[in-house]
C-alpha atoms as a PDB file:
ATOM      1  CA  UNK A   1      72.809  64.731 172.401  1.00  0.00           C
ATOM      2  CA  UNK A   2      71.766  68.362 172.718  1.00  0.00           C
ATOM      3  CA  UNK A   3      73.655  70.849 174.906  1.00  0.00           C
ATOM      4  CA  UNK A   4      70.725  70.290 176.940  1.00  0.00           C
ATOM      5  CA  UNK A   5      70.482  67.180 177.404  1.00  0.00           C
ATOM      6  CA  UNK A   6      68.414  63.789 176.570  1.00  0.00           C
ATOM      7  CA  UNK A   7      64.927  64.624 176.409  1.00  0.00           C
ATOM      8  CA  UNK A   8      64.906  67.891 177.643  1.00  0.00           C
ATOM      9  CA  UNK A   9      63.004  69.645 174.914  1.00  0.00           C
ATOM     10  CA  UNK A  10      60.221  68.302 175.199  1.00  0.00           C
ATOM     11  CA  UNK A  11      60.220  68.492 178.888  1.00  0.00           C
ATOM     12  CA  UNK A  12      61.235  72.347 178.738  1.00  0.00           C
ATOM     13  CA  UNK A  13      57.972  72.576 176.220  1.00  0.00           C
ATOM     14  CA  UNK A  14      55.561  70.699 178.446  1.00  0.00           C
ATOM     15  CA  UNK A  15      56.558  72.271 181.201  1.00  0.00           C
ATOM     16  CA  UNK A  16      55.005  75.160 179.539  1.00  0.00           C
ATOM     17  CA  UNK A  17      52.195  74.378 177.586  1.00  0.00           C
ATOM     18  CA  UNK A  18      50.981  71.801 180.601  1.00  0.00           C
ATOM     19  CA  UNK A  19      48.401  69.253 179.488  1.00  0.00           C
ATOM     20  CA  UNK A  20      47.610  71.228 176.017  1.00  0.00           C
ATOM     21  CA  UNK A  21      48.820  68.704 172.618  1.00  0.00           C
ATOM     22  CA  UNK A  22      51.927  68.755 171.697  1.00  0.00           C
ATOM     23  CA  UNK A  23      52.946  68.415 167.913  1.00  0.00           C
ATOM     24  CA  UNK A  24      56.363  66.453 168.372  1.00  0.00           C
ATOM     25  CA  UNK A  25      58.555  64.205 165.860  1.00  0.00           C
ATOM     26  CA  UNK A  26      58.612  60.322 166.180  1.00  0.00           C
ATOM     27  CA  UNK A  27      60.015  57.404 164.528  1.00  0.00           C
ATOM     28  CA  UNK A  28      59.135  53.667 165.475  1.00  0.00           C
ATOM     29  CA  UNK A  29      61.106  50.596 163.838  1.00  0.00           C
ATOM     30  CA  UNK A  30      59.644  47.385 162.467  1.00  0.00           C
ATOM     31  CA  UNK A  31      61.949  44.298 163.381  1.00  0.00           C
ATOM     32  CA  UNK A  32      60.470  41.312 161.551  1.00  0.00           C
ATOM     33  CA  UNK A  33      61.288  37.583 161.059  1.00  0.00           C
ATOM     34  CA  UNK A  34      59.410  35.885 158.253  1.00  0.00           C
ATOM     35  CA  UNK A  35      55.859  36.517 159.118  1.00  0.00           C
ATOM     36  CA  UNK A  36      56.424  37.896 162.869  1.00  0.00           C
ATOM     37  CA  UNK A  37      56.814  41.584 164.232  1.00  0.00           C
ATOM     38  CA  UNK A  38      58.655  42.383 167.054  1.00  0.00           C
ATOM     39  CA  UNK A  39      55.976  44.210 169.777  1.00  0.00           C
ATOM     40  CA  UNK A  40      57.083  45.123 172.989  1.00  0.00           C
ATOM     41  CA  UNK A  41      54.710  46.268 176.257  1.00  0.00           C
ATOM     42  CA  UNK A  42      55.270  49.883 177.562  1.00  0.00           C
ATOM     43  CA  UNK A  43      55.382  50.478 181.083  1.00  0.00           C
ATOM     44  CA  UNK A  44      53.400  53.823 180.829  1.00  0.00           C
ATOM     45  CA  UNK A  45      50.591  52.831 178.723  1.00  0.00           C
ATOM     46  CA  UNK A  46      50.441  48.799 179.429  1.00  0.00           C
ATOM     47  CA  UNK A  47      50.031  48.245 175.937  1.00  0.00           C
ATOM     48  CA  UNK A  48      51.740  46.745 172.691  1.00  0.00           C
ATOM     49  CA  UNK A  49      53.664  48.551 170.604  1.00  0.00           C
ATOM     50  CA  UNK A  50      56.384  48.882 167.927  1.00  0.00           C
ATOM     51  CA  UNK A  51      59.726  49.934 169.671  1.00  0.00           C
ATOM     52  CA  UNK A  52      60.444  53.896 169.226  1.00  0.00           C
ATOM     53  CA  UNK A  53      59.969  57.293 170.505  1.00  0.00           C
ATOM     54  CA  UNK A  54      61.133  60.794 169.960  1.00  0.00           C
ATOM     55  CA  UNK A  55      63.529  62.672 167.949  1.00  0.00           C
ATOM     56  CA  UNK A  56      65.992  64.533 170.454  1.00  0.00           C
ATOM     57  CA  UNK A  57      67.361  67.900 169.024  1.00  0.00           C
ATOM     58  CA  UNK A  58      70.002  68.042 166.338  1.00  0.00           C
ATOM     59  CA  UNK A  59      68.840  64.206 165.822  1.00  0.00           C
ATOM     60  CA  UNK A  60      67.486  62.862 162.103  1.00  0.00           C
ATOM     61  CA  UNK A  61      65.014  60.452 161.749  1.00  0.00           C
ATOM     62  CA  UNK A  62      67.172  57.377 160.743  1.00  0.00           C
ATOM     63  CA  UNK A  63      69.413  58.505 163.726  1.00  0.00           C
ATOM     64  CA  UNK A  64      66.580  58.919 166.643  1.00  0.00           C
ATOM     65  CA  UNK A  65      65.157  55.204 164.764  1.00  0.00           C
ATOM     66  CA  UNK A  66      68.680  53.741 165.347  1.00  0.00           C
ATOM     67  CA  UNK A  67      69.138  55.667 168.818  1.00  0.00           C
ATOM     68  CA  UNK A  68      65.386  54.110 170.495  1.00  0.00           C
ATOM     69  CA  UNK A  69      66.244  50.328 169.255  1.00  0.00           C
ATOM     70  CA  UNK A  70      69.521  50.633 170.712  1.00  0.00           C
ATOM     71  CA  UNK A  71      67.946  52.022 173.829  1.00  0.00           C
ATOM     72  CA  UNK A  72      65.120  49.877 174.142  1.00  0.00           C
ATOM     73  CA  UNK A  73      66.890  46.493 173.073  1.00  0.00           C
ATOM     74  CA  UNK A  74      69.808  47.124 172.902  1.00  0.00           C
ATOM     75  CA  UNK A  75      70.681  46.230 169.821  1.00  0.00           C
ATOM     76  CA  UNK A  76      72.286  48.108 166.723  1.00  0.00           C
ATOM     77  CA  UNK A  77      69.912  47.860 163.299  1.00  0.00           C
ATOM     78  CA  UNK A  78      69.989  49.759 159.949  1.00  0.00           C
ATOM     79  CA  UNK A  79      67.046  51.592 158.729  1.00  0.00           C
ATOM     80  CA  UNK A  80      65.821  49.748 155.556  1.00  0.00           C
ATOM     81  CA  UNK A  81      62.672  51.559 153.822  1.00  0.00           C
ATOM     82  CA  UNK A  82      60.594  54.304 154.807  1.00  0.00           C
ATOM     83  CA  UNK A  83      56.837  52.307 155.058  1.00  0.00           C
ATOM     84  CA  UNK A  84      54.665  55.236 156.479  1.00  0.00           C
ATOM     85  CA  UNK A  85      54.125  58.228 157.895  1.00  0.00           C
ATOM     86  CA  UNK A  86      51.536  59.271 160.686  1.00  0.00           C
ATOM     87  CA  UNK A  87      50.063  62.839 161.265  1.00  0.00           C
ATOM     88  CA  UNK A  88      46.558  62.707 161.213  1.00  0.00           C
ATOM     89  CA  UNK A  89      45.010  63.739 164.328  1.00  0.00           C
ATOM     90  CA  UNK A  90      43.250  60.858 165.142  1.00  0.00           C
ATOM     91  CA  UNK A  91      46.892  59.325 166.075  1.00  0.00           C
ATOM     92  CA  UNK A  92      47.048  61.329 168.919  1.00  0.00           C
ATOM     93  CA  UNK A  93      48.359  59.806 172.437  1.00  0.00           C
ATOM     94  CA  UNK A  94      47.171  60.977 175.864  1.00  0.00           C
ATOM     95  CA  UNK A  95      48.754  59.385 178.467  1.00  0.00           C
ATOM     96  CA  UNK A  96      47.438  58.053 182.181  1.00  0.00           C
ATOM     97  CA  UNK A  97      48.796  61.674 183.285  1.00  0.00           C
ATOM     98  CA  UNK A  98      46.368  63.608 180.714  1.00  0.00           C
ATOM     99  CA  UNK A  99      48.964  65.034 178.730  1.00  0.00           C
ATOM    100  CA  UNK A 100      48.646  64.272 175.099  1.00  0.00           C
ATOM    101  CA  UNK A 101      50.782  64.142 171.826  1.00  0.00           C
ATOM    102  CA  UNK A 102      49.999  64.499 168.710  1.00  0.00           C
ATOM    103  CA  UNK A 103      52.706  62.623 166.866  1.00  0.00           C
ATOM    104  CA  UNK A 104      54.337  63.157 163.173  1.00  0.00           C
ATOM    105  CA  UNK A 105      55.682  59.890 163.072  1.00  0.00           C
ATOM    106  CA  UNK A 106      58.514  58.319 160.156  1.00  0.00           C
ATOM    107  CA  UNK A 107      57.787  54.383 160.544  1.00  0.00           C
ATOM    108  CA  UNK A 108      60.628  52.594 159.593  1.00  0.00           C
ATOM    109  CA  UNK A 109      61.565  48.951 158.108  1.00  0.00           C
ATOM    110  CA  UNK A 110      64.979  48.015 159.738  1.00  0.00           C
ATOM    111  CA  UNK A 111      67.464  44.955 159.140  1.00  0.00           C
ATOM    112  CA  UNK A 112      70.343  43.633 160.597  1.00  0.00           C
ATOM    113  CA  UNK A 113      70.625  41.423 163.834  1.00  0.00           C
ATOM    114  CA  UNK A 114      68.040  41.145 166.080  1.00  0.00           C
ATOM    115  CA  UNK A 115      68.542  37.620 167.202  1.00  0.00           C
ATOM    116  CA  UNK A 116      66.599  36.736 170.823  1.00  0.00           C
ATOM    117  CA  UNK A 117      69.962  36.239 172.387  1.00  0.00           C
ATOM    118  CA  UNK A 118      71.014  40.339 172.032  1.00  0.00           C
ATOM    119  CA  UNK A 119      67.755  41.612 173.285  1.00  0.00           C
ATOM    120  CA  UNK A 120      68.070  43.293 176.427  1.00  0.00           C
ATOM    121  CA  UNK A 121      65.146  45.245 177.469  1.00  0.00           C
ATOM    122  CA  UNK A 122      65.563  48.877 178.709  1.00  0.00           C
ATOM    123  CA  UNK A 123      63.440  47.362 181.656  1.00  0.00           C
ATOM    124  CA  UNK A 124      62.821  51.334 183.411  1.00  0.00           C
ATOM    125  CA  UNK A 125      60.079  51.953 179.670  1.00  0.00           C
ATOM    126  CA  UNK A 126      59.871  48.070 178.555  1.00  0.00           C
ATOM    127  CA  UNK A 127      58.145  45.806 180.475  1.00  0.00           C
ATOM    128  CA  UNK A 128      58.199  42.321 177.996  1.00  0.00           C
ATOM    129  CA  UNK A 129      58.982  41.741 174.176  1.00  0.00           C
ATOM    130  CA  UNK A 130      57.407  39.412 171.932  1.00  0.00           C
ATOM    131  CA  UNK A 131      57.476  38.090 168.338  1.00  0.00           C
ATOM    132  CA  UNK A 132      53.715  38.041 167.270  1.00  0.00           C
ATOM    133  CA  UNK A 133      52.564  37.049 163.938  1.00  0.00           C
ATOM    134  CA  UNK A 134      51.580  39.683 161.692  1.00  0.00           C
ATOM    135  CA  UNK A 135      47.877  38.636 160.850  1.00  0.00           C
ATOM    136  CA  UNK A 136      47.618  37.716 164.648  1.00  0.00           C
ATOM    137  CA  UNK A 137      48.575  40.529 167.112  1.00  0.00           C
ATOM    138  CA  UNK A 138      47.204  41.038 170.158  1.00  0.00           C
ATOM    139  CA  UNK A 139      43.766  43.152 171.289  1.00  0.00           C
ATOM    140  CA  UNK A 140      45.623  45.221 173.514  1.00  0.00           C
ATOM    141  CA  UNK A 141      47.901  46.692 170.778  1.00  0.00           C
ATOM    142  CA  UNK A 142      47.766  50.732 170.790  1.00  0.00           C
ATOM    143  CA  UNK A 143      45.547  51.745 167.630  1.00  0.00           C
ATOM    144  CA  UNK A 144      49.110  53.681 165.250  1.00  0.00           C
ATOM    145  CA  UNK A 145      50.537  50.336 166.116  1.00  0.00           C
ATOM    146  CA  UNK A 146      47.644  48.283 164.421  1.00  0.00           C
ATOM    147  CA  UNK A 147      47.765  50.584 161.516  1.00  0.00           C
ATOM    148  CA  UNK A 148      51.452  49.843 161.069  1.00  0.00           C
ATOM    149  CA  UNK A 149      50.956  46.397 161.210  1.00  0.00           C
ATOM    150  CA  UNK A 150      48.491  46.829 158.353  1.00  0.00           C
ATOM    151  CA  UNK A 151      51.111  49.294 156.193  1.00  0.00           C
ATOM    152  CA  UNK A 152      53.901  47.031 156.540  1.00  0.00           C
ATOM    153  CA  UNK A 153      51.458  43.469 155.170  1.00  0.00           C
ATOM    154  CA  UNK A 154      50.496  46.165 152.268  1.00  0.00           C
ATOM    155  CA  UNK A 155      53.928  47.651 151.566  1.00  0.00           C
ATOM    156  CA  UNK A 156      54.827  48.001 148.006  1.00  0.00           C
ATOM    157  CA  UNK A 157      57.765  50.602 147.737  1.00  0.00           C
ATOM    158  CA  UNK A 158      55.627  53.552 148.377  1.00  0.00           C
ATOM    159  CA  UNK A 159      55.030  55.037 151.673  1.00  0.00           C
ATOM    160  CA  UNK A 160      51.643  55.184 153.255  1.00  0.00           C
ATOM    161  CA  UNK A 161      50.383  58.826 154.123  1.00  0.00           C
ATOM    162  CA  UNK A 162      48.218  58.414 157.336  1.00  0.00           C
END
C-alpha cells in the first residue's frame, strides 16, 4: 500500500480532472474450469465481468492481479500467462456517475485454487459470481469482457494487442 493509502491516487487525480478520461493501469484475471470462466456482477455497473481493477501505487501488474482476486474472492491465485492487453480507446468505461476511464489493461490467465467452497464475495463491489461457459456468456457482459472471452478461446502463447 502507498503512503497514501488504498486507492487514493486515483481519487486525488479525479478529484482534479472531474469527469474528463482518465488514462489509468488495470489488470483483470481469468479463473477457468475446463470450458467455464469465472464472471462476477459489479455493483456499480450491474453487469458481468472478469474479476479485477486497478493498479495501486508502487504495485506491479502480477501483484495488483493477485491483490483484486484476493479482494474480490478471496482467494489466493498465481498469475499464469499474459493473454492480452487493452488500450484502444474504444475500451473506455464511463460509469452511472459520468466519469470515464480509459483503461491500459494486462489480462491475465491465473491457476491455483479456486474451488466454490473458498469464494467469498467482497459483497460492498460484488454482487453474485458465476461459472459460465465460454462459448455461452451472458448478453449483459461489459463489451472488454466479451473481447477477453474471445482472446482467451484464441490463445496461442502470444498476447493479443487490443
Amino acid at each position: 500500500m502507498s503512503m497514501y493509502g488504498k486507492l487514493d491516487y486515483w481519487q486525488r487525480i479525479r478529484r482534479r480532472v472531474g469527469s474528463e478520461v482518465l488514462i489509468l493501469p488495470a489488470v483483470a484475471g481469468a479463473i477457468t474450469k475446463g470450458n467455464r470462466i469465472l464472471l462476477v456482477r459489479h455493483r456499480l455497473l450491474d453487469k458481468w465481468q472478469i474479476p479485477g481493477g486497478l493498479l495501486e501505487l508502487d504495485e506491479s501488474i502480477q501483484t495488483a492481479v493477485k491483490r483484486e482476486l484476493k479482494e474480490e474472492l478471496g482467494i489466493e491465485l498465481e498469475t499464469a500467462e499474459l493473454v492480452s492487453i487493452y488500450s484502444e480507446p474504444k475500451w473506455t468505461i464511463e460509469y452511472p456517475n459520468k466519469d470515464r476511464v480509459q483503461q491500459v489493461l494486462f489480462f491475465f490467465k491465473m491457476e491455483g485454487d479456486a474451488s466454490e467452497d473458498r469464494i467469498h464475495i467482497q459483497k460492498s463491489e460484488i454482487s453474485e459470481w458465476r461459472f459460465f461457459d465460454l462459448r455461452n456468456i451472458p448478453e449483459n457482459t461489459v463489451a472488454c469482457c466479451k473481447q477477453k472471452v474471445k482472446d482467451l478461446l484464441e490463445y496461442k502463447d502470444r498476447t493479443f494487442l487490443r
